[in-house]
Protein backbone atom coordinates (compact mmCIF):
# COMPACT_ATOMS: atom_id res chain seq x y z
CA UNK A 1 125.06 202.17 32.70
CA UNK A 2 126.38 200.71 35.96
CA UNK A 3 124.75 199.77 39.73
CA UNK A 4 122.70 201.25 42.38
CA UNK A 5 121.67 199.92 45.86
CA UNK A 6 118.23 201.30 47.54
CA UNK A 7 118.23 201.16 51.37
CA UNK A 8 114.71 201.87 51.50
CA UNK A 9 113.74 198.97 49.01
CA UNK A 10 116.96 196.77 50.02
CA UNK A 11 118.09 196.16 46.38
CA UNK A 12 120.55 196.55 43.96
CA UNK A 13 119.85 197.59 40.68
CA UNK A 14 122.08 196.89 37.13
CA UNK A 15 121.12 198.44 34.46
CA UNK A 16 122.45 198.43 30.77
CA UNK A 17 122.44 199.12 26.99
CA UNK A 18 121.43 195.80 24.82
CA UNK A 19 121.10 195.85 21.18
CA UNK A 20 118.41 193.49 20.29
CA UNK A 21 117.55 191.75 16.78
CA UNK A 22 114.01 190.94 16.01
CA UNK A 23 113.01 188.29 13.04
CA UNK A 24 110.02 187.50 11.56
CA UNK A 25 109.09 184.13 9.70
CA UNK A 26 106.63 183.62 7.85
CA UNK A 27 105.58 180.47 5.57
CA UNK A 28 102.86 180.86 3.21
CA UNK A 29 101.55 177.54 1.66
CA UNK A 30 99.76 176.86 -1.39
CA UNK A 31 97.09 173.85 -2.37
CA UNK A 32 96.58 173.50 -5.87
CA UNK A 33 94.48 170.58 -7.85
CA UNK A 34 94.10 169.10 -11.09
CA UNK A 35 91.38 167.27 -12.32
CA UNK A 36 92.52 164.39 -14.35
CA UNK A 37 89.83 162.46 -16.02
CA UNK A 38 87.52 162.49 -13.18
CA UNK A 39 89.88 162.21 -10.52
CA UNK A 40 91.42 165.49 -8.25
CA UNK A 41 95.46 165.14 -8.05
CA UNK A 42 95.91 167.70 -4.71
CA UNK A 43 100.06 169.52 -4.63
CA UNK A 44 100.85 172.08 -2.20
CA UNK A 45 104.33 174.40 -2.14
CA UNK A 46 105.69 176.45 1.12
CA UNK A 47 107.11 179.68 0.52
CA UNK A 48 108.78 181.46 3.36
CA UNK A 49 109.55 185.26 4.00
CA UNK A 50 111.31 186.36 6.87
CA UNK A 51 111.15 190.11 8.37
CA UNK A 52 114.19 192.05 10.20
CA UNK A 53 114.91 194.73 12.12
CA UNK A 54 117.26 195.85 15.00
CA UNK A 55 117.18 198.53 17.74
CA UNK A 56 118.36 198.88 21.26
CA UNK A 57 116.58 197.56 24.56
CA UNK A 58 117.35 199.14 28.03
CA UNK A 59 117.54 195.71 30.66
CA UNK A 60 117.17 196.06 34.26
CA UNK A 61 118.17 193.81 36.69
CA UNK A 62 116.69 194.16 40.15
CA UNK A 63 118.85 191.89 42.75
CA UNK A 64 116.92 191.16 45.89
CA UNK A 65 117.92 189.68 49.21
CA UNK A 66 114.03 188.91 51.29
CA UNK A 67 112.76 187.78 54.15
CA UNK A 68 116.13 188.71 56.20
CA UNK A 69 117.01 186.36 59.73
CA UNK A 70 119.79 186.51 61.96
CA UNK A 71 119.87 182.86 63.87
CA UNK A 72 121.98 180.78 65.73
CA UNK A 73 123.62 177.53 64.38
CA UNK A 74 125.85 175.47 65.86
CA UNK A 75 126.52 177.84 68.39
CA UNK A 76 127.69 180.97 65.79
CA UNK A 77 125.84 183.47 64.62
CA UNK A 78 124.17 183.36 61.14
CA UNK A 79 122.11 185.85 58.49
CA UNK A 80 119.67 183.99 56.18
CA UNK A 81 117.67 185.24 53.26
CA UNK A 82 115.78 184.41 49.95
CA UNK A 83 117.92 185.67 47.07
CA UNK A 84 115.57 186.51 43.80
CA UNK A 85 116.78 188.49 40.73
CA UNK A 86 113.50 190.47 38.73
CA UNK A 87 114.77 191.19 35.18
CA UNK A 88 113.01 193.93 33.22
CA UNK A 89 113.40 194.40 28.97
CA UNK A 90 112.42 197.41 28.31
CA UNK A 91 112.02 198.42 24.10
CA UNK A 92 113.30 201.74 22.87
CA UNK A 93 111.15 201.93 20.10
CA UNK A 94 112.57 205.02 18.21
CA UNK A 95 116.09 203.34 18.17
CA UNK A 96 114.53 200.32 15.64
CA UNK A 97 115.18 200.29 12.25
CA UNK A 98 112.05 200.17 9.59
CA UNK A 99 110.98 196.16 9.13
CA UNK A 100 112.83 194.88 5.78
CA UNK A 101 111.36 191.94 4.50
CA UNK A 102 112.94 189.31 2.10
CA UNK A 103 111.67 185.77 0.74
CA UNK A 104 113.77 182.88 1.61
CA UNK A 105 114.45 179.82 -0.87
CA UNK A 106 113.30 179.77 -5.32
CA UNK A 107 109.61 180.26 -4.28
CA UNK A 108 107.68 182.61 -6.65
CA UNK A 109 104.25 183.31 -5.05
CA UNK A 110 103.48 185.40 -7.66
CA UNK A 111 102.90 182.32 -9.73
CA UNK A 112 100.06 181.23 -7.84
CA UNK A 113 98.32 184.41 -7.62
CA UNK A 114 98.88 186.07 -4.41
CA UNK A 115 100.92 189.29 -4.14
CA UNK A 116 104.14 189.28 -2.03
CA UNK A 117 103.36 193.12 -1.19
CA UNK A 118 99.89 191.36 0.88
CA UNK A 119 102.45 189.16 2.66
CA UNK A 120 105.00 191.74 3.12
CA UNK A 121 102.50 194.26 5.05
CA UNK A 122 101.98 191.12 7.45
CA UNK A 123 105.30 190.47 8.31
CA UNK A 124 106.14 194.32 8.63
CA UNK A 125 102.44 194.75 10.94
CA UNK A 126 103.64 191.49 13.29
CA UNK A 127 107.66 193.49 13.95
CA UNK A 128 105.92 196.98 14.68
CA UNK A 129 103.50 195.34 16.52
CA UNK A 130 106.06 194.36 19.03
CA UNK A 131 108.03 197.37 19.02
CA UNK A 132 105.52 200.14 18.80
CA UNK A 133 103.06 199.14 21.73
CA UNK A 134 103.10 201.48 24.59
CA UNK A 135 101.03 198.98 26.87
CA UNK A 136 103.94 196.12 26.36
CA UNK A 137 106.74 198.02 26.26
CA UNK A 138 108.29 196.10 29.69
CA UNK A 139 108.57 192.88 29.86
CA UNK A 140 109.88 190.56 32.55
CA UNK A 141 112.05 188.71 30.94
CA UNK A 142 112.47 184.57 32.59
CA UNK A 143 112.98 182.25 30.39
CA UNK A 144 114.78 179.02 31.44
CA UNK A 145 118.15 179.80 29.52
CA UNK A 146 118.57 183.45 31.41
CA UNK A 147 117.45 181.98 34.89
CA UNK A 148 119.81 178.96 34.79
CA UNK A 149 122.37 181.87 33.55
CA UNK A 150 121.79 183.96 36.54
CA UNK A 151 122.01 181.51 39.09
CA UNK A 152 125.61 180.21 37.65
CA UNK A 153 126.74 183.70 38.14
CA UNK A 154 125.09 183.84 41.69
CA UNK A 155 126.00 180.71 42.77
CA UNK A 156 122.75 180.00 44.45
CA UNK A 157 119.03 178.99 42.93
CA UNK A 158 116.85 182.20 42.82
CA UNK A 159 114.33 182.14 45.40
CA UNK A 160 116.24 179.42 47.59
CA UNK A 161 117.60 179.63 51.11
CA UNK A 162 120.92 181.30 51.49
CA UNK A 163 122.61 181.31 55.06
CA UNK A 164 126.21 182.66 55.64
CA UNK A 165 128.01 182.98 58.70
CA UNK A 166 128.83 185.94 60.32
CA UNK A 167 132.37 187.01 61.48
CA UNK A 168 132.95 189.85 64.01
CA UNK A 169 135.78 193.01 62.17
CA UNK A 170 138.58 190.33 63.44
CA UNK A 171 137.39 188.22 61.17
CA UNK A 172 136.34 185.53 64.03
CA UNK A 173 132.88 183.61 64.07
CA UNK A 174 130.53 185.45 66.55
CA UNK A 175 129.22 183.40 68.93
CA UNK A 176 125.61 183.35 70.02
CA UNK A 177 124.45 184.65 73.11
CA UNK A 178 122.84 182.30 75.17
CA UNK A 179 119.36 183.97 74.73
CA UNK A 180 119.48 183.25 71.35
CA UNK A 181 120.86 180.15 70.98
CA UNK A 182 118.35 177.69 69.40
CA UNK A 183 118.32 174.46 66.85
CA UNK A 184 115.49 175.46 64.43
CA UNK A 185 113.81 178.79 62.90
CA UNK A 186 110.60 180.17 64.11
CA UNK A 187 108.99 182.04 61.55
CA UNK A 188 105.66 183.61 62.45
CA UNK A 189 105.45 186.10 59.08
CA UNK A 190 104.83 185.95 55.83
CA UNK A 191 103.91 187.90 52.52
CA UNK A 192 101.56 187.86 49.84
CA UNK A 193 102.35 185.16 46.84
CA UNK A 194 104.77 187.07 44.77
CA UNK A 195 105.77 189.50 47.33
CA UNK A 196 109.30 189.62 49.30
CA UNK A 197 109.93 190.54 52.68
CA UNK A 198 112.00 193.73 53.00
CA UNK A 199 115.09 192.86 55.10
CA UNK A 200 113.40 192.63 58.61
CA UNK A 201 111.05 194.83 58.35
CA UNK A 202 107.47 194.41 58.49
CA UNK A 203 106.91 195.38 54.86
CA UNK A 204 106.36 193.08 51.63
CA UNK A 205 107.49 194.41 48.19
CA UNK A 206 106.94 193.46 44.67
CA UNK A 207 109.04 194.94 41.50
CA UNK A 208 107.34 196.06 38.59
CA UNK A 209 110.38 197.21 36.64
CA UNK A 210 109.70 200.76 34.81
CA UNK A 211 105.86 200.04 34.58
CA UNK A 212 103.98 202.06 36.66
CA UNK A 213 101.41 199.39 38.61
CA UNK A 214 98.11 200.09 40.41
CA UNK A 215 99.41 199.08 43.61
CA UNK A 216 95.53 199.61 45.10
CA UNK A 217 94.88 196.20 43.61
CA UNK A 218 96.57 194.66 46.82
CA UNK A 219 94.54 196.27 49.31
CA UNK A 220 94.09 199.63 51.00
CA UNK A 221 96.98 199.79 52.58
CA UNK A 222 99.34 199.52 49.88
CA UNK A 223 101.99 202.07 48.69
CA UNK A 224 103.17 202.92 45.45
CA UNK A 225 107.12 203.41 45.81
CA UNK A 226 109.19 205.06 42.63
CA UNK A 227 113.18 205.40 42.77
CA UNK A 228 115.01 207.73 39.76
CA UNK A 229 118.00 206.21 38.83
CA UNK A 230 119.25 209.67 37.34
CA UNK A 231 122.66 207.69 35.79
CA UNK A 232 120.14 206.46 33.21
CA UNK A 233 117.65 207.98 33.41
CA UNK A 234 115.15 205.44 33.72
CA UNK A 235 112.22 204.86 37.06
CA UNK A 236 111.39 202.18 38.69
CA UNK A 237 108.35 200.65 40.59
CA UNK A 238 107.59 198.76 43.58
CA UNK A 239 104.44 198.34 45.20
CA UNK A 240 104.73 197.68 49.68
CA UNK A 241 102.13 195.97 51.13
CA UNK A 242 102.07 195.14 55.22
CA UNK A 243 103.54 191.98 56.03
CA UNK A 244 100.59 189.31 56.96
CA UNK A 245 101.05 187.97 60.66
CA UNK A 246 100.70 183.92 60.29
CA UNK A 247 99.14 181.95 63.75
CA UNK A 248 102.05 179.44 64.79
């Protein structure tokens, strides 16, 4: 769909398209016996059916830059932050297929008495299951492979330290004034665990994605804030809490 920034919330915002295939396993295994003069000779056999189905899944990624400094180093000016990236999978529901089910290998369950229709309605309850529920319909998606995948394309480790240096419009290194010269940072702030600072504000944020939270669970004072990103058509969710002042 393409890229937003919020000034208010101090993020960027990609959003796109995915199609998304869903499968199913399933083994079913059987224990059979034979009594052979007096003695029980125990077999078992593994059948497996597997369950498919494909739709489309809207992903959002929400690109923050927190807890915003300028400072001085080495005599030029600098602008640090926390970089964090909140990815969102959201499931279209009405865009996935019905569940087809197949059995894999020369199994024949039928032999052993049980009805592939039984284990058929499983497989097919266990795919809707996933695709049908309202109440986990977003997901934050942060699994290992996508977060070590995000961080090559950043170039930095989510949630780390970034610090660049900043150039006046000549493109020369702006010195610090000798007010604010100093060799380490003093950091007096802080937010709740799981909350960002908003640039260098005196507001802490946490993304929810497209599912409307109860923001009242952090406290009294917290706000619910919604942005429409009318290019497709999709809202998302932050809850702001005050920043908490930390004794130094």
């Amino acid at each position: 769909f393409g890229i937003l920034y919020s000034d208010r919330a101090k993020n960027s915002f990609a959003v796109a398209d995915v199609i998304h295939s869903l499968t199913v396993d399933m083994d079913v295994r059987v224990w059979n016996g034979v009594r052979i003069i007096g003695c029980i000779r125990m077999w078992r056999k593994t059948c497996a059916t597997t369950g498919r189905t494909q739709g489309v899944n809207k992903i959002s990624a929400n690109f923050a830059a927190s807890n915003t400094l300028t400072e001085c180093i080495g005599g030029q000016e600098h602008i640090s932050f926390n970089m964090d990236v909140t990815v969102t999978d959201e499931v279209k529901n009405h865009t996935y297929d019905p569940v087809t089910v197949e059995r894999r290998g020369d199994c024949s369950l039928d032999v052993f008495g049980i009805k592939i229709g039984s284990i058929n309605n499983k497989i097919q309850n266990y795919a809707t299951r996933y695709v049908n529920r309202d109440s986990d319909r977003f997901r934050e998606l942060r699994g290992p492979k996508l977060v070590a995948e995000l961080e090559r394309k950043l170039g930095v480790k989510l949630g780390s330290l970034v610090t660049l240096k900043i150039n006046d419009e000549f493109g020369n290194p702006r010195t610090c004034s000798s007010r604010r010269k100093r060799s380490s940072r003093c950091v007096r702030k802080s937010c709740p665990k799981e909350f960002t600072r908003i640039g260098e504000s005196d507001k802490c944020q946490k993304s929810f994605g497209g599912a409307r939270p109860d923001c009242k669970q952090y406290g009294s004072a917290a706000e619910l804030i919604e942005k429409n990103l009318n290019f497709c058509n999709i809202k998302l969710y932050w809850c702001h809490v005050p920043i908490q002042i930390r004794e130094s």
